[in-house]
Protein backbone atom coordinates (compact mmCIF):
# COMPACT_ATOMS: atom_id res chain seq x y z
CA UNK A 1 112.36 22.99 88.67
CA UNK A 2 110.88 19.22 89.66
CA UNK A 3 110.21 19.18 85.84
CA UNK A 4 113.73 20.06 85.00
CA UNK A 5 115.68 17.75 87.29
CA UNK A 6 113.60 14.81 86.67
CA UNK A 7 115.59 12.21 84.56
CA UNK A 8 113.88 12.01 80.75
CA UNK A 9 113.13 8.65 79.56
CA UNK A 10 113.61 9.72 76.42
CA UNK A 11 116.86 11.16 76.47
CA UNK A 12 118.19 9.69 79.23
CA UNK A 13 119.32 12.51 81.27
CA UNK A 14 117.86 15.48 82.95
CA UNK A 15 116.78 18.73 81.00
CA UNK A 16 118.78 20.94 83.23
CA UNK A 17 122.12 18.73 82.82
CA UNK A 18 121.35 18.85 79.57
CA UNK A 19 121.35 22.70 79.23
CA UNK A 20 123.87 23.66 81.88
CA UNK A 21 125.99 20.41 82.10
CA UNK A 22 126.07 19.58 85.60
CA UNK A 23 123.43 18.28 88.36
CA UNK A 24 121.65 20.89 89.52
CA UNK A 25 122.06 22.04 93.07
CA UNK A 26 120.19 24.80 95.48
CA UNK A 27 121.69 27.92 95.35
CA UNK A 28 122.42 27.55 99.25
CA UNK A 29 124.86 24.16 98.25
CA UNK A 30 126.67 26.60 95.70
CA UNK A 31 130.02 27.20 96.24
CA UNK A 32 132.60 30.51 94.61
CA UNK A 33 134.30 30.30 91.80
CA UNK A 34 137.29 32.57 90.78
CA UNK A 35 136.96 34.20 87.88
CA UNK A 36 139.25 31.70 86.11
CA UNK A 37 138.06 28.57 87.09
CA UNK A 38 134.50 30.08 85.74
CA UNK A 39 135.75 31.07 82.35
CA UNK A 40 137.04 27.70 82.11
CA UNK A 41 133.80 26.40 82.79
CA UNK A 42 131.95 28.24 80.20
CA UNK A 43 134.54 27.05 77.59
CA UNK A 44 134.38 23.42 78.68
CA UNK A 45 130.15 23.82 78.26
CA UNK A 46 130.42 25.55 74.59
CA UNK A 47 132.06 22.48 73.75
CA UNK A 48 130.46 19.65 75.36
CA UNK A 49 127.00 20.99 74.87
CA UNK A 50 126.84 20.49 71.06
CA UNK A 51 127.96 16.62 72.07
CA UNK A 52 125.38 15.85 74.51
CA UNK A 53 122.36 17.93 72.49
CA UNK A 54 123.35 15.92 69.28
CA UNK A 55 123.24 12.96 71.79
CA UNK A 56 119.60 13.98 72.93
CA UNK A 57 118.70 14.24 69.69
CA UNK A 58 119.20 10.60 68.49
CA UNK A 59 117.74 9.81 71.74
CA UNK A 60 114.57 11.32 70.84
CA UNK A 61 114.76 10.09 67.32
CA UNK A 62 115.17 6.54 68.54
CA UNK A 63 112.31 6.86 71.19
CA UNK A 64 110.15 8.71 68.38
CA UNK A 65 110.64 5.31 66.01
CA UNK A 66 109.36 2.89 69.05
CA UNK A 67 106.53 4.30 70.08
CA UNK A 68 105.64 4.94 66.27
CA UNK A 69 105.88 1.05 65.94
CA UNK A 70 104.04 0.62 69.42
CA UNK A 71 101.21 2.39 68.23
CA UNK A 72 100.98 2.45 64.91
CA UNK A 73 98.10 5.01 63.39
């Protein structure tokens, strides 16, 4: 979990965020949904996933290219 919610330099955001699009919290902080406000949740994520894993993506590219050109082989 530390792993998970630790900020990536390379990516610039946290693996969990990255999967499940929010911060994470303990399940104690967790609050109800209703059933509607959750489906509309899950449709928001199918959507803005795809953005924010293409994002990490060039992130990783970009990070990739420097430290190829920091140390060179």
């Amino acid at each position: 979990m530390a792993y998970n919610t630790s900020q990536q330099n390379s990516i610039k955001m946290t693996l969990y965020f990255l999967m499940y699009d929010r911060i994470a919290r303990l399940p104690i902080e967790g609050e109800v949904l209703s059933r509607s406000i959750l489906l509309n949740r899950i449709i928001t994520l199918i959507h803005k996933l795809l953005l924010f894993r293409e994002s990490a993506r060039i992130d990783i590219k970009k990070a990739q290219k420097k430290m190829k050109q920091n140390y060179p082989v």
